[in-house]
Protein backbone atom coordinates (compact mmCIF):
# COMPACT_ATOMS: atom_id res chain seq x y z
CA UNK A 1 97.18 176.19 263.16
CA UNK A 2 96.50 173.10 265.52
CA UNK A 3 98.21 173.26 268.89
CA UNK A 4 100.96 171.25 269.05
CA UNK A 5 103.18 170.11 271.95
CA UNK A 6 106.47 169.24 272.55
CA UNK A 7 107.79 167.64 276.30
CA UNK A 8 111.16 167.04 277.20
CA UNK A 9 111.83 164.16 279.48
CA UNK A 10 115.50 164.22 280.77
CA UNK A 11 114.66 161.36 283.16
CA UNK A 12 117.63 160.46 285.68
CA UNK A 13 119.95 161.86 283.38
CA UNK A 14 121.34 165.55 282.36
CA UNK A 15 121.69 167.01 286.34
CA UNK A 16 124.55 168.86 287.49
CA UNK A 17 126.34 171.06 284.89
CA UNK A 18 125.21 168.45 282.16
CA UNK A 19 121.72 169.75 282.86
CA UNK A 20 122.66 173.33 283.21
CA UNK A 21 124.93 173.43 279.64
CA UNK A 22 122.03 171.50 277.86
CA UNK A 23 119.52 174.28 279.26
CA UNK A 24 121.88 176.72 277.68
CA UNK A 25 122.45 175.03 274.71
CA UNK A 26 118.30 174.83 274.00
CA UNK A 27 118.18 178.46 275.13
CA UNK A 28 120.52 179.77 272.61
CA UNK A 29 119.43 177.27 269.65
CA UNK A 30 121.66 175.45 267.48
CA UNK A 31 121.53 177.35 264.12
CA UNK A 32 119.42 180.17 262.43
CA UNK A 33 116.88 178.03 261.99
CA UNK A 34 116.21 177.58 265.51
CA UNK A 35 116.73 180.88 266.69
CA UNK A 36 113.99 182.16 264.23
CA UNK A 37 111.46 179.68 264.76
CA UNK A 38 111.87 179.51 268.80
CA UNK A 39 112.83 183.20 269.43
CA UNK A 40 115.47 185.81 271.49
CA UNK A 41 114.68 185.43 274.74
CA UNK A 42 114.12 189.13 275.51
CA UNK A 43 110.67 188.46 272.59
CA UNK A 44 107.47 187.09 272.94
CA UNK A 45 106.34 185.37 270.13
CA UNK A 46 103.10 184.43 268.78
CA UNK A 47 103.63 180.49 268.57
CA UNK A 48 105.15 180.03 272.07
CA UNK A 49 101.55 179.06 273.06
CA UNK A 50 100.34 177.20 269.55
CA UNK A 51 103.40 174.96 270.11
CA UNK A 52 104.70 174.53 273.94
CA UNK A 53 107.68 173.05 274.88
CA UNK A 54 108.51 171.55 277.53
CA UNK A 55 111.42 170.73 279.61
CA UNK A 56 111.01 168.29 282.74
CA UNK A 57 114.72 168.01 284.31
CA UNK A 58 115.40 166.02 287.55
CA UNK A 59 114.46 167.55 290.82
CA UNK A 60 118.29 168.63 291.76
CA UNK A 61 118.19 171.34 288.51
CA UNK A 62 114.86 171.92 288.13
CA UNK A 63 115.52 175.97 290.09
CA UNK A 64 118.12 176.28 288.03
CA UNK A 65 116.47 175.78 284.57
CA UNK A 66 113.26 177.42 285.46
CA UNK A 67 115.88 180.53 285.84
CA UNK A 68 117.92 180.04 283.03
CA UNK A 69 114.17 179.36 280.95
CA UNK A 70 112.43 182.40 282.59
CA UNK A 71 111.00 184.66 280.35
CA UNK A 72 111.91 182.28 277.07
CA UNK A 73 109.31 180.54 275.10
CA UNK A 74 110.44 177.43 277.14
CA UNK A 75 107.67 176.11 279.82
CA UNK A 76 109.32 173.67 282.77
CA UNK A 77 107.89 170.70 283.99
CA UNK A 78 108.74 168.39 286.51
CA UNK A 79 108.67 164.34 286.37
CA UNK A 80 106.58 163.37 288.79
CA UNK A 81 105.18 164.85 291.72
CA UNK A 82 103.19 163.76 295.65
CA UNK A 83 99.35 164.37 295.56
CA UNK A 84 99.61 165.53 299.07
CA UNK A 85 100.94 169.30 299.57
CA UNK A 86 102.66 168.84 302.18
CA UNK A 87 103.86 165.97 305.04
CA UNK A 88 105.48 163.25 306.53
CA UNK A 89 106.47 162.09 303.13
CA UNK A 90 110.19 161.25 302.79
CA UNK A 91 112.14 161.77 299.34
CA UNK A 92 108.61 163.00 298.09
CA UNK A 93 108.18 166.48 296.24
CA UNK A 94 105.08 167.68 296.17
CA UNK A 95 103.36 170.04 293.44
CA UNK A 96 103.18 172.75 295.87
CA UNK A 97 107.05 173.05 295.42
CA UNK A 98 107.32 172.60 292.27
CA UNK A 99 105.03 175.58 291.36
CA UNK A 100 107.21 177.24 293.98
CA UNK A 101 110.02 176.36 291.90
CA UNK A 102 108.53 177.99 288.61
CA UNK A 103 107.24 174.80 287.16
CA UNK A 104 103.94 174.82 285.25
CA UNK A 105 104.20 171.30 284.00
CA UNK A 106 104.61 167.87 285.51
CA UNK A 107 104.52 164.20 283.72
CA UNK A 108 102.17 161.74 285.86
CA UNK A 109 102.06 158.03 285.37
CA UNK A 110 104.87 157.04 283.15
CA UNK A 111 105.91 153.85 282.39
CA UNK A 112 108.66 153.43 284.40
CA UNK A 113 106.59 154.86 287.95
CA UNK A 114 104.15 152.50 287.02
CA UNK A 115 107.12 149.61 286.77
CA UNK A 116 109.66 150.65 289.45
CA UNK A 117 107.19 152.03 292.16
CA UNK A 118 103.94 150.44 291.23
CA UNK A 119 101.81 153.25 290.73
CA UNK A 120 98.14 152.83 290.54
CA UNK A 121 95.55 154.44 288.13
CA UNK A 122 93.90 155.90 291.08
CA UNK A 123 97.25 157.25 292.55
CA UNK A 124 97.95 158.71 289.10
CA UNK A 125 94.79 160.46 289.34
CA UNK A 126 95.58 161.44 292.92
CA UNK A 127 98.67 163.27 291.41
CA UNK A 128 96.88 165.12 288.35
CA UNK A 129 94.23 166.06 290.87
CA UNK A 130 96.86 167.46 292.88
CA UNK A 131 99.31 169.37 290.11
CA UNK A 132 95.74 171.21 288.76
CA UNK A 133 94.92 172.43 292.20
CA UNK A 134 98.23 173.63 292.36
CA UNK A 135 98.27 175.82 288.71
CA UNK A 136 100.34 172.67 287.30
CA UNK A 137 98.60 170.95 283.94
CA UNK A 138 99.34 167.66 283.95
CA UNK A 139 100.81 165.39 280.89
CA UNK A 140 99.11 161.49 282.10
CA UNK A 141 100.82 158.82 280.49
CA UNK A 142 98.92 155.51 279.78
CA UNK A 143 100.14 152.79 277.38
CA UNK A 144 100.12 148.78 276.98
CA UNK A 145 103.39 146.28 277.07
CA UNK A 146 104.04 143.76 274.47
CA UNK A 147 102.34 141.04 275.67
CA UNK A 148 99.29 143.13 276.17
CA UNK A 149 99.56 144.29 272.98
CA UNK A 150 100.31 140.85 271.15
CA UNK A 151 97.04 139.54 272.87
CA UNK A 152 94.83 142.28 270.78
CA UNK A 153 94.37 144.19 274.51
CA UNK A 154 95.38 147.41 273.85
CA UNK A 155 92.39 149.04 273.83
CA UNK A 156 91.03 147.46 276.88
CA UNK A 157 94.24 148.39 279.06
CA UNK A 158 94.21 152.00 277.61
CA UNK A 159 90.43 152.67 278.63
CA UNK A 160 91.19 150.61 281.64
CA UNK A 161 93.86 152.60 283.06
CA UNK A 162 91.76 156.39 281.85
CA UNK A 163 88.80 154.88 283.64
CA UNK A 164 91.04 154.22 287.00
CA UNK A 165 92.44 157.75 286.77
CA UNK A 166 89.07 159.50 286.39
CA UNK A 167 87.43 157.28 289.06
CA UNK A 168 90.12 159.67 291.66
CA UNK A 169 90.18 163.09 289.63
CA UNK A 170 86.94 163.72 288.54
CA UNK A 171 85.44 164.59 284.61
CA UNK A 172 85.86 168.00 284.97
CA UNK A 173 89.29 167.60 285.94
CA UNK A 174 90.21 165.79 283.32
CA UNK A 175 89.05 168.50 280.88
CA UNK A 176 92.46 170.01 282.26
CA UNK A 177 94.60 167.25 281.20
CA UNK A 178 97.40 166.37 277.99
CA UNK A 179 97.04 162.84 277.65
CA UNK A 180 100.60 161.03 276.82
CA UNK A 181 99.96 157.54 275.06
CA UNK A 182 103.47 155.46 275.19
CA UNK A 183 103.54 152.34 274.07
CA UNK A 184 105.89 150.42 276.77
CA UNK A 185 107.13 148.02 274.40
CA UNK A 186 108.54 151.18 272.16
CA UNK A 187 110.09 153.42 274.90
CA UNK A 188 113.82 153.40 275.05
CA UNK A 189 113.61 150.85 272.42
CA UNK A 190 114.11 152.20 268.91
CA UNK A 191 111.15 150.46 267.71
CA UNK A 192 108.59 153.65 267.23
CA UNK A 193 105.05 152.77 266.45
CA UNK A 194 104.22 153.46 263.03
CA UNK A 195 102.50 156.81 262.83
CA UNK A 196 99.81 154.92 261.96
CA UNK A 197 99.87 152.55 264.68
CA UNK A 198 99.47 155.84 267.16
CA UNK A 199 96.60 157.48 265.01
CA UNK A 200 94.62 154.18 265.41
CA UNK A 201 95.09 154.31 269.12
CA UNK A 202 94.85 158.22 269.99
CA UNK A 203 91.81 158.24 268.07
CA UNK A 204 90.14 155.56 270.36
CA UNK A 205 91.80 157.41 273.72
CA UNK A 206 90.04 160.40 272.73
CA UNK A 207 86.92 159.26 271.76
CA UNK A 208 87.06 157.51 275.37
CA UNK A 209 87.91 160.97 276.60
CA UNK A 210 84.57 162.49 274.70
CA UNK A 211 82.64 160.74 276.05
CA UNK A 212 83.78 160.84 280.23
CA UNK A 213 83.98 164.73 280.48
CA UNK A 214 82.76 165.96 276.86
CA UNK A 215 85.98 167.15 275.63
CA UNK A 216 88.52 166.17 272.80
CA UNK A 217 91.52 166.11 274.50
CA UNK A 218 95.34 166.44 273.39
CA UNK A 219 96.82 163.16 273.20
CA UNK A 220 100.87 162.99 272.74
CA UNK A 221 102.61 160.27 271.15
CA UNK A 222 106.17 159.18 273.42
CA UNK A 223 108.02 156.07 272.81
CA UNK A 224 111.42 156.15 270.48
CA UNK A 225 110.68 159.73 269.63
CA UNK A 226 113.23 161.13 267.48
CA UNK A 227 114.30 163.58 265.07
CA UNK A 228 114.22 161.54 262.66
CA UNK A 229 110.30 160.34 263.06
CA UNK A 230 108.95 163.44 264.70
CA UNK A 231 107.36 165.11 261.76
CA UNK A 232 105.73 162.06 260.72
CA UNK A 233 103.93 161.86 264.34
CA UNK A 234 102.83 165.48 264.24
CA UNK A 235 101.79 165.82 260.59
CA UNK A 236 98.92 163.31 261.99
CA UNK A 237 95.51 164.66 262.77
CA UNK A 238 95.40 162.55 266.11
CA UNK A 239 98.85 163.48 267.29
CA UNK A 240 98.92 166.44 269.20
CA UNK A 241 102.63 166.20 269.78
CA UNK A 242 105.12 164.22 271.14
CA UNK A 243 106.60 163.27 274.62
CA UNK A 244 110.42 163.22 274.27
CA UNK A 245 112.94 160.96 275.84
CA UNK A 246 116.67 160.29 274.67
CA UNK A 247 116.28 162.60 271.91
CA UNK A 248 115.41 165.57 274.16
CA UNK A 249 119.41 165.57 275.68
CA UNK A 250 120.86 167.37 272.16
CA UNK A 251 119.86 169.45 269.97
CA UNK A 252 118.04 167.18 268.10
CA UNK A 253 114.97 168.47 270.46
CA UNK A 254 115.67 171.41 268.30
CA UNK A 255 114.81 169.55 265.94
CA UNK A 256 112.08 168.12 266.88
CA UNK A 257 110.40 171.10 267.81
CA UNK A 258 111.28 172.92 264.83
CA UNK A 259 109.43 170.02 263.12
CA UNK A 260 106.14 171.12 265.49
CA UNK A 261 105.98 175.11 264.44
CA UNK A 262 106.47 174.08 260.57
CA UNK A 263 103.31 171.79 261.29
């Protein structure tokens, strides 16, 4: 069975008790179904590391579900981290802290850094480089907009913005890496990529991959992930799993991951 993964991304949403019932409520499962496939938390089962899952909650409940997720077949992740360990950085949390916080996981690069605080390819590499020194793996997120994509670019921005990456964390670092391809133009959206689409992409992101540090790399699909559409991603030989968004505050992530182990 192929490894397959399966990330949470709560974004600015879920903190508070919201985040601390929905924890619950993914701890316990939803029906039999669940509970079988994902497992009692007191057992360790066989799958938990052929299909992780991953939760990345804001910073203010991140303690709290790496408590209530200890010793589950849940991993946590965080949403972003500094690639400094420490400093004069204000409203900055650095990976450091997060491990200290029982993370293992933390999402680099998406979309919406890139957007909102204009992250860089090389200060996305910056920040993997700095989660692996600090026993984090890092998911990187790269994907095109529209109008990149409606001028036939997508290729060019996708090995564009590995390339930058690389350039600050190294070949061999990279090796260490899940790769997260999300399609701006589909996240938050509705309008998924065909599964198709993705394979057609993912397969050129990790032949790029190949051939910088000689390693075929995981590559997630995220963008309108849901539970509806899920299996169709996974069942795909270049889909290694999915990145999560809206879908990952019910049960539906249930779902969804469900939809992974069966693969």
């Amino acid at each position: 069975m192929k490894k397959t993964y399966v990330i949470g991304n709560w974004k600015m949403t879920a903190s508070g008790s919201e985040g601390i019932n929905l924890a619950r409520l993914l701890r316990s499962g939803s029906s039999s179904e669940a509970l079988d496939l994902l497992g009692d938390d007191n057992i360790e089962y066989d799958n938990r590391d052929l299909v992780p899952i991953v939760i990345c909650p804001p910073f203010p409940v991140l303690s709290e579900v790496a408590r209530l997720f200890h010793g589950t077949r849940f991993y946590v992740g965080a949403q972003d981290c500094h690639y400094h360990d420490k400093g004069a950085f204000t409203g900055d949390v650095s990976p450091a802290m997060l491990a200290e916080l029982g993370c293992t996981w933390v999402i680099v690069g998406h979309s919406e850094r890139r957007r909102y605080h204009s992250e860089t390819n090389q200060v996305i590499g910056k920040k993997a480089a700095a989660a692996l020194r600090n026993g984090l793996t890092p998911i990187v997120c790269i994907g095109e907009n529209q109008d990149e994509r409606r001028q036939g670019r997508t290729e060019a921005v996708l090995i564009e913005q590995i390339d930058g990456i690389v350039s600050e964390l190294g070949p061999e670092s990279l090796q260490k890496c899940v790769i997260a391809y999300e399609p701006v133009w589909a996240i938050g959206t509705g309008n998924a990529a065909t599964s198709d689409q993705a394979t057609s992409v993912h397969s050129t992101v990790k032949q790029h991959c190949l051939i910088i540090c000689g390693k075929q790399l995981p590559v997630l699909y995220g963008g309108s992930v849901t539970s509806d559409n899920a299996r169709d991603f996974i069942s795909m030989a270049d889909i290694d799993g999915v990145l999560v968004g809206g879908a990952s505050l019910s049960s539906d992530f249930l779902s969804i991951a469900i939809a992974a182990g069966a693969r």
